[in-house]
Protein backbone atom coordinates (compact mmCIF):
# COMPACT_ATOMS: atom_id res chain seq x y z
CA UNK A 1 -6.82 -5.10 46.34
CA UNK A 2 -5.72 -4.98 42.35
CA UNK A 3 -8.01 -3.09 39.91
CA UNK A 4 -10.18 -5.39 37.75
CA UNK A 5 -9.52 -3.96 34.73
CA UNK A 6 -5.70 -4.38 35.20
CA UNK A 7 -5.13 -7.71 36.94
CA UNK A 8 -6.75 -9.76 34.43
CA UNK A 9 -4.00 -12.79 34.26
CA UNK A 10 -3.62 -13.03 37.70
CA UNK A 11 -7.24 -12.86 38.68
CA UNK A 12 -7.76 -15.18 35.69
CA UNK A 13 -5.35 -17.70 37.85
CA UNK A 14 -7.62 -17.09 41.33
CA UNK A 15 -9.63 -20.61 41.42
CA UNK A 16 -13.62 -19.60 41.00
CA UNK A 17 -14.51 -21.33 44.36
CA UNK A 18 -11.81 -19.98 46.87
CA UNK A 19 -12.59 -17.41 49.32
CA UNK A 20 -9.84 -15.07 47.51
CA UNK A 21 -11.57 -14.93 44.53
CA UNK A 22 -14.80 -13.98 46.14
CA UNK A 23 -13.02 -11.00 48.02
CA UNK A 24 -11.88 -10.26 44.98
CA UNK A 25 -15.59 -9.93 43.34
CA UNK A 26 -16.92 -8.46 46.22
CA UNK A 27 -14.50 -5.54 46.45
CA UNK A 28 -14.86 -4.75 43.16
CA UNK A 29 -18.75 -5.04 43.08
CA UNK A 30 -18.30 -2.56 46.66
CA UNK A 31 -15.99 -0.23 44.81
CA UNK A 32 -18.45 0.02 41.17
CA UNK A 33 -21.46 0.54 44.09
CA UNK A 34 -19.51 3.38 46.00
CA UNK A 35 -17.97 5.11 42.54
CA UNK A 36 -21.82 4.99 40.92
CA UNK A 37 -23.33 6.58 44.39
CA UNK A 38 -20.58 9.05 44.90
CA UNK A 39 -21.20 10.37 41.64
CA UNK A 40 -24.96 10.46 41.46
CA UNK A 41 -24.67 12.47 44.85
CA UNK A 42 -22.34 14.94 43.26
CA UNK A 43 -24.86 14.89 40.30
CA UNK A 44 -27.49 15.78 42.31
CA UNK A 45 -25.81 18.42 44.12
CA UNK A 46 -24.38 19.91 41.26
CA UNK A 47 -28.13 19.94 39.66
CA UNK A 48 -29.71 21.51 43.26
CA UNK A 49 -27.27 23.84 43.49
CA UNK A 50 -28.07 25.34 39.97
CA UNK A 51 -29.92 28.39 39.07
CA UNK A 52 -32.10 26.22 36.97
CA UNK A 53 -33.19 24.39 40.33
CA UNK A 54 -33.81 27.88 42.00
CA UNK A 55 -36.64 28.63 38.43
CA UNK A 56 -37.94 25.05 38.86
CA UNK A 57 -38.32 25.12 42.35
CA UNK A 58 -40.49 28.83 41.97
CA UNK A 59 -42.59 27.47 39.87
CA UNK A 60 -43.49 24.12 41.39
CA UNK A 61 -43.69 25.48 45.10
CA UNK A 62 -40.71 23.67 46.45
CA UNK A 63 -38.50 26.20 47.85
CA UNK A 64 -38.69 24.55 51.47
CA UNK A 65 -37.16 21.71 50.35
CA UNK A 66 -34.35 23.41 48.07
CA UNK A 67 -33.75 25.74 51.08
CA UNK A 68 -33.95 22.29 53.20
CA UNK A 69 -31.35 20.78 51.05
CA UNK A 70 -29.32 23.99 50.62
CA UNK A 71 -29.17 24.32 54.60
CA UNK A 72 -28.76 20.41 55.38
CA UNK A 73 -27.60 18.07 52.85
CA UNK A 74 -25.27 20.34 50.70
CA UNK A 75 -22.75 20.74 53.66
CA UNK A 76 -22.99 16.54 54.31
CA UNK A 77 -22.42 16.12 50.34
CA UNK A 78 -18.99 18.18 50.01
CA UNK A 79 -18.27 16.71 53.84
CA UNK A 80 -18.40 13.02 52.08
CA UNK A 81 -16.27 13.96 49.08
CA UNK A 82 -13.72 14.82 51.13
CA UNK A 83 -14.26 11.11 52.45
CA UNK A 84 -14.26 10.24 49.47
CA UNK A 85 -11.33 11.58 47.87
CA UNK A 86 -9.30 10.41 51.29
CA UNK A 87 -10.54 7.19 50.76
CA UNK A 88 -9.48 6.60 47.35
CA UNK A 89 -5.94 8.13 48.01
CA UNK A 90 -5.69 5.37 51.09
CA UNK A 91 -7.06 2.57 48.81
CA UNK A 92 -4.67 3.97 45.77
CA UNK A 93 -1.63 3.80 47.99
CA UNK A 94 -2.62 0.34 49.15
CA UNK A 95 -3.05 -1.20 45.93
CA UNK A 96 0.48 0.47 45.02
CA UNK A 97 2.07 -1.26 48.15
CA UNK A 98 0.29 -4.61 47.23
CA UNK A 99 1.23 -4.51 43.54
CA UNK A 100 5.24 -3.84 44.65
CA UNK A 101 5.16 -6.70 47.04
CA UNK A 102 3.39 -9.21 44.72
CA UNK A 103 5.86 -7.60 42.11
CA UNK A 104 2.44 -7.08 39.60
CA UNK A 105 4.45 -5.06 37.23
CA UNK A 106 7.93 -5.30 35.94
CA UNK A 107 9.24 -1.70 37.46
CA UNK A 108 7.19 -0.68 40.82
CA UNK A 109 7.25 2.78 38.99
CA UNK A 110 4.25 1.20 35.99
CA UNK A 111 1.28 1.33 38.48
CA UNK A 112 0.59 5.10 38.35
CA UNK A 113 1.13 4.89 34.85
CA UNK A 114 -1.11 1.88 34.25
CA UNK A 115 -3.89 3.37 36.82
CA UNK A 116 -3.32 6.78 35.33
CA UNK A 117 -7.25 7.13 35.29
CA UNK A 118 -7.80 6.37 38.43
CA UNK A 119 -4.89 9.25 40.11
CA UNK A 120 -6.56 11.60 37.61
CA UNK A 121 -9.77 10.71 39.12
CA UNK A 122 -9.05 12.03 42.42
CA UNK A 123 -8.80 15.84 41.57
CA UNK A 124 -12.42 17.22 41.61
CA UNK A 125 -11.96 18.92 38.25
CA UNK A 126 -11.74 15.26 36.92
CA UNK A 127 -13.97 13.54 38.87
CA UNK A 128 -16.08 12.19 36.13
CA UNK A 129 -12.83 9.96 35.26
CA UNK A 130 -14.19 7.42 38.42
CA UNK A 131 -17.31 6.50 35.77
CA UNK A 132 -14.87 5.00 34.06
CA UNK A 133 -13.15 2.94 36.49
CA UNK A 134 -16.79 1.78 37.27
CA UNK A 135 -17.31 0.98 33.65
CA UNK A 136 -14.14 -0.57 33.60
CA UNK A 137 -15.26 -2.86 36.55
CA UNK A 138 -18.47 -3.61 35.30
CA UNK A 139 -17.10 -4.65 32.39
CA UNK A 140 -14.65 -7.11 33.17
CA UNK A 141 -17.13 -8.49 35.45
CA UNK A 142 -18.87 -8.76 32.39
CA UNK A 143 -16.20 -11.04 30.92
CA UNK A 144 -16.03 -13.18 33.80
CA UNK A 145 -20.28 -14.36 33.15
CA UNK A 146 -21.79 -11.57 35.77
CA UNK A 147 -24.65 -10.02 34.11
CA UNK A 148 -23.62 -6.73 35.81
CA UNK A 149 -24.40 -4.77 32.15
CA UNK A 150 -27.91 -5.24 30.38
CA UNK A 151 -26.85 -7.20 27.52
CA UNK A 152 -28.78 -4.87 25.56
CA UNK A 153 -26.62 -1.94 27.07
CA UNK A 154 -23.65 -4.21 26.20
CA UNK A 155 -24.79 -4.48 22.28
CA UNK A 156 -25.53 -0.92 22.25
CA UNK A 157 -22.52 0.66 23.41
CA UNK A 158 -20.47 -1.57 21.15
CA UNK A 159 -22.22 0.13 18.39
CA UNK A 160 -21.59 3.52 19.32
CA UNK A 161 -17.97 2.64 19.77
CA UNK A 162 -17.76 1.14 16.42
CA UNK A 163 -19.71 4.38 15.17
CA UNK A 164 -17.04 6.42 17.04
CA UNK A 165 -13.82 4.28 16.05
CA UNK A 166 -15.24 4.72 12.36
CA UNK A 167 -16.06 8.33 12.32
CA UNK A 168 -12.80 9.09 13.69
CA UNK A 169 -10.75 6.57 11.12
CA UNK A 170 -12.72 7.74 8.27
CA UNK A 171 -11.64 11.07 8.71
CA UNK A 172 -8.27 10.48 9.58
CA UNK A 173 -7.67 8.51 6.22
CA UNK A 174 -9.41 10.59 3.91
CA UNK A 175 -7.59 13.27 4.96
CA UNK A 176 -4.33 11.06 4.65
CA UNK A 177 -5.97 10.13 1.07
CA UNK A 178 -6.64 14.07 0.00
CA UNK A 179 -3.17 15.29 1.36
CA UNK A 180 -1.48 12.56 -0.85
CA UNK A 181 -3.63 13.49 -4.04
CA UNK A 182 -3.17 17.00 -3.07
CA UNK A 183 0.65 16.57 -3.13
CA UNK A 184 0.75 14.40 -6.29
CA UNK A 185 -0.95 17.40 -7.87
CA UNK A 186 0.79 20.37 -6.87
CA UNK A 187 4.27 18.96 -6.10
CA UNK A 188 7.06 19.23 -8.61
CA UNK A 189 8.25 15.68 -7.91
CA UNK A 190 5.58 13.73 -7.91
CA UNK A 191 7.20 11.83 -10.93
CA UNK A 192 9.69 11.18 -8.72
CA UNK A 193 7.39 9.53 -5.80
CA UNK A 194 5.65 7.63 -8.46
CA UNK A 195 8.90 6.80 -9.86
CA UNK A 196 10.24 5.40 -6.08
CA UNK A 197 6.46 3.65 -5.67
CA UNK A 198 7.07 1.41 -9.08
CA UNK A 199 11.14 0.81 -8.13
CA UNK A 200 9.67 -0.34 -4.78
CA UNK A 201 7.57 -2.76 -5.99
CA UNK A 202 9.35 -4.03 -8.95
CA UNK A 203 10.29 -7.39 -7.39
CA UNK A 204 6.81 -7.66 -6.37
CA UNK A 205 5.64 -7.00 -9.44
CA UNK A 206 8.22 -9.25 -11.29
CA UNK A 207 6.76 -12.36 -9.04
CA UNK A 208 3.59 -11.62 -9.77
CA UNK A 209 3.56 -11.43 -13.83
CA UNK A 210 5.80 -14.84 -13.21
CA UNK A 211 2.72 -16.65 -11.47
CA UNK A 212 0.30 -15.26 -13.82
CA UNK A 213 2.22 -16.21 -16.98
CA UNK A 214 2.24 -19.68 -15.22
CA UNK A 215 -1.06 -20.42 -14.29
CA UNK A 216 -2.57 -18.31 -16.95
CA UNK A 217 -0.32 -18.99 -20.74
CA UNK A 218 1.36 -22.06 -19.41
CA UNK A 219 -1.70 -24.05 -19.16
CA UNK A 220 -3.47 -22.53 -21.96
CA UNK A 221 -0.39 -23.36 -24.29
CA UNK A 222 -0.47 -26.83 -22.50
CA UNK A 223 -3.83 -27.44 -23.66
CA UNK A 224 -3.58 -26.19 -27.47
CA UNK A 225 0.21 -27.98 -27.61
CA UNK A 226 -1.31 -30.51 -30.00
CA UNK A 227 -2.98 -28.26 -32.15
CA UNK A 228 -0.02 -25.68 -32.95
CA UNK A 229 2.34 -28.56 -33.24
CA UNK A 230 0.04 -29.98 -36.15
CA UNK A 231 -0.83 -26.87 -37.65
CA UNK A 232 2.86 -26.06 -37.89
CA UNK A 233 3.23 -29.33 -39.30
CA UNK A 234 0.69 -28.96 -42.30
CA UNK A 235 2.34 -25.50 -42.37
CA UNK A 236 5.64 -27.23 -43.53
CA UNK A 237 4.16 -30.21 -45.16
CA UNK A 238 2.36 -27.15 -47.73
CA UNK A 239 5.58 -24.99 -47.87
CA UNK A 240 7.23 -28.50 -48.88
CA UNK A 241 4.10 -29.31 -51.89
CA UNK A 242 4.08 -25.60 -53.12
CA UNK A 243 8.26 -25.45 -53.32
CA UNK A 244 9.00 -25.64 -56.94
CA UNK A 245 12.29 -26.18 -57.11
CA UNK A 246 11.75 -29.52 -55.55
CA UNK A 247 9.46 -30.40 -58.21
CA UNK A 248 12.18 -29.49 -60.64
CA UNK A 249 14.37 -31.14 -58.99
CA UNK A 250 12.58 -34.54 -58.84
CA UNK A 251 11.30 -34.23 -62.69
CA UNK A 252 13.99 -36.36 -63.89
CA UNK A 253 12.97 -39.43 -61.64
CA UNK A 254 9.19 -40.17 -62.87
CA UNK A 255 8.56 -43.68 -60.85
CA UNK A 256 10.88 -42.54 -57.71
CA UNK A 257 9.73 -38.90 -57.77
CA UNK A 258 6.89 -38.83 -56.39
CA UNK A 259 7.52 -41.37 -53.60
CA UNK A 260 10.39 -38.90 -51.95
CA UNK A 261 7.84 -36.29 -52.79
CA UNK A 262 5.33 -37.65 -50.23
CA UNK A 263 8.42 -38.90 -48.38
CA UNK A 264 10.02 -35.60 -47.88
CA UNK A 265 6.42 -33.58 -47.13
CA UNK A 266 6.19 -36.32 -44.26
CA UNK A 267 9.42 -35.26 -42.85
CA UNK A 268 8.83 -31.90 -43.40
CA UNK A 269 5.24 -32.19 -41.09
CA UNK A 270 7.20 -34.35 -38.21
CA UNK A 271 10.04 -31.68 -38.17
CA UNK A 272 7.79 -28.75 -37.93
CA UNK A 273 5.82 -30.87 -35.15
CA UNK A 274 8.92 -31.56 -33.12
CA UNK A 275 10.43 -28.45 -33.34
CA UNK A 276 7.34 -26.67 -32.10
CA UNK A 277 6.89 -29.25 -29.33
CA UNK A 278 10.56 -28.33 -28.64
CA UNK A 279 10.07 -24.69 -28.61
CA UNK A 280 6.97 -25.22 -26.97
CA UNK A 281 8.65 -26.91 -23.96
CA UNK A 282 10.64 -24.84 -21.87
CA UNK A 283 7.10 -22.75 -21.83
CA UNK A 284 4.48 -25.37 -20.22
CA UNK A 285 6.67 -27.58 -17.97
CA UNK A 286 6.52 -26.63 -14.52
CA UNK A 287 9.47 -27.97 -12.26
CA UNK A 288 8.29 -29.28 -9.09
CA UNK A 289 7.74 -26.81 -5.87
CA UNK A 290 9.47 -23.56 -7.63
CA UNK A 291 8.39 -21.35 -10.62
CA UNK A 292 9.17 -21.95 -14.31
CA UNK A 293 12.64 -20.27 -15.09
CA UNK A 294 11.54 -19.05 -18.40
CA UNK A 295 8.52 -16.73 -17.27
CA UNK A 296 10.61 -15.49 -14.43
CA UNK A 297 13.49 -14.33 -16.49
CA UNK A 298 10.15 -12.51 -19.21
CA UNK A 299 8.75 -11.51 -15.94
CA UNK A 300 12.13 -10.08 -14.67
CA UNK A 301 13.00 -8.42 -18.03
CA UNK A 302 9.81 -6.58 -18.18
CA UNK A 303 9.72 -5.40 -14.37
CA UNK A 304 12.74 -3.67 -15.19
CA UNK A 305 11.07 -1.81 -17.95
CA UNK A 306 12.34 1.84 -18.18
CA UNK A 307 9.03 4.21 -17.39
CA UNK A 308 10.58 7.27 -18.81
CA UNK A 309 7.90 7.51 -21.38
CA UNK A 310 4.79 9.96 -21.66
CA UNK A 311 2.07 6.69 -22.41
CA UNK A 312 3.47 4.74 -19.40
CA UNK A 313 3.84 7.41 -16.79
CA UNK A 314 0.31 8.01 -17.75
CA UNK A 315 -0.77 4.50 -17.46
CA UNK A 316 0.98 4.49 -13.71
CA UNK A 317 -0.11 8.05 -12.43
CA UNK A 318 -3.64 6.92 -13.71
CA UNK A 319 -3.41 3.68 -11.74
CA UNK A 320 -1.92 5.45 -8.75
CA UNK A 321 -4.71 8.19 -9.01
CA UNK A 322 -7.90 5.47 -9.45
CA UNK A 323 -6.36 3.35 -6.40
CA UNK A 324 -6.86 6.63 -4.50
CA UNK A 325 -10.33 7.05 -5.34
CA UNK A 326 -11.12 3.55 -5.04
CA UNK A 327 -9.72 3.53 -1.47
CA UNK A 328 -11.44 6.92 -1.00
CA UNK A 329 -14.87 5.49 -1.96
CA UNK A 330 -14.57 2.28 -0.05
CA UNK A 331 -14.01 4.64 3.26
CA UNK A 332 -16.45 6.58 2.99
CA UNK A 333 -18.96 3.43 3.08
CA UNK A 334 -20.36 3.86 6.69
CA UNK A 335 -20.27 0.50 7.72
CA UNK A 336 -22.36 1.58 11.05
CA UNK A 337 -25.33 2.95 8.71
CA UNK A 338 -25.29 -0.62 7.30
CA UNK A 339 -25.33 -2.32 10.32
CA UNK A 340 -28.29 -0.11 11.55
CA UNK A 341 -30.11 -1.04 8.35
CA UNK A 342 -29.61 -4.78 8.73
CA UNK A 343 -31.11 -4.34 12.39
CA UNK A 344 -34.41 -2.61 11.56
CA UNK A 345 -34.60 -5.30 8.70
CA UNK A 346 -34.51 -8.04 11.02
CA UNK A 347 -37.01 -6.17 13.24
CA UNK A 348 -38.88 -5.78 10.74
């Protein structure tokens, strides 16, 4: 008779129409019905047996039955505890025989550890631990399609997790976030952590600055290639026309002069276009499947830039301080709130 919460492959394996499987649902329904009434009995005794129900009881005229349930039922309600607790030690030690035999765990040793809960739940002190086994239950009987939990009760004790689970993070990581800022303040080597932070992500860094000089300046220098090549080109072709020693030196040859003139300002634009197109090159081809060699080994070069100076280690402690905030900001967003505000919305 394996827990529900903690046999979920092998129950998963039970076929839905054999007789095992339906012992299986049954005990656990019995077991959810027998953990809920145990501990509404205990409830009620616990409430009965208060000096609250002694004032109530004055004042409404019921002291015969208080008296009644003082003199009769109290005795029957610790009497069935002890049941109780006798029971679940029985079906405890059971369960631990079955789950050795069936070899449920990989050490016979893991149950009690697994089922810690439900051990706990047997001292009184701790009794309120069998709600939740029951929840437990419920809730994988939930899973399997029984509509054992109100769907609305489902929805809204997600949310109240989540509202937990958030509270609790949020706290937990801004306190992380104001230890850290506190430490980069006050500590004498903060440098240094900042320092180990940038050498850490160097290569990163280096990668990075290599894609972006490829998608960003490759293409862009792809795209004017034409344009710089010809405006080099006039460049030369005018450095060539406003030379004057070549005038000078073509003086002597008035019918021929001219023509190499013209001749050599031509070959003076195609040289400055090729040579641009060369130098141009090595900076928008992009071999296939792997990065372009030239803006790795820029990208390289300046991730290994020394940060020894005063502007830079303000630039990076800046950087490092903003990301802090930023981080700091974004948790303190209550994404519950949110939710809520979305719901009434849509009620609305």
């Amino acid at each position: 008779m394996p827990n529900a919460a903690k046999r979920s492959n092998k129950f998963n394996h039970v076929h839905h129409n054999s007789l095992r499987w339906k012992l299986y649902l049954i005990y656990d329904i019995f077991m959810m019905g027998i953990i809920i009434f145990n501990l509404f009995c205990l409830g009620a005794n616990a409430v009965f047996m208060s000096n609250f129900a002694v004032w109530l009881s004055q004042h409404l005229h019921l002291m015969e039955f208080l008296n009644f349930y003082k003199q009769q039922l109290h005795p029957w309600v610790n009497k069935t505890e002890g049941w109780f607790i006798s029971f679940l030690i029985c079906e405890l030690l059971i369960r631990w025989t079955i789950a050795i035999v069936q070899r449920h765990h990989q050490r016979w040793f893991f149950f009690p550890f697994i089922h810690w809960y439900e051990i706990l739940a047997i001292i009184p002190q701790l009794r309120f631990l069998r709600l939740f086994r029951a929840g437990i239950i419920a809730y994988r009987l939930h899973e399997l399609g029984y509509q054992i939990i109100p769907q609305h009760w489902h929805e809204t004790g997600r949310f109240y997790y989540q509202v937990i689970m958030e509270e609790l993070s949020d706290r937990i990581v801004i306190t992380v976030l104001d230890g850290i800022r506190h430490e980069l303040d006050t500590s004498s080597t903060h440098k240094k952590i900042i320092h180990d932070l940038v050498n850490h992500h160097r290569e990163m860094f280096a990668k990075a600055l290599a894609d972006l000089l490829q998608d960003n300046l490759a293409t862009e220098l792809k795209q004017q290639r034409e344009y710089l090549a010809q405006h080099v080109g006039d460049i030369v072709q005018k450095a060539v026309a406003d030379t004057p020693e070549i005038h000078q030196l073509l003086r002597p040859f008035p019918i021929v002069g001219s023509h190499i003139e013209n001749q050599l300002k031509n070959i003076g634009r195609r040289l400055g276009e090729n040579i641009t197109q060369g130098l141009l090159e090595p900076f928008v081809e992009k071999p296939l499947n792997q990065s372009n060699l030239t803006y790795q080994h820029i990208a390289l070069k300046l991730s290994q830039v020394n940060i020894d100076q005063a502007s830079l280690e303000s630039f990076v402690e800046s950087a490092v301080y903003e990301s802090l905030e930023s981080i700091r900001k974004q948790v303190k967003v209550k994404q519950w709130q949110q939710i809520l505000a979305a719901s009434k919305r849509v009620q609305n």
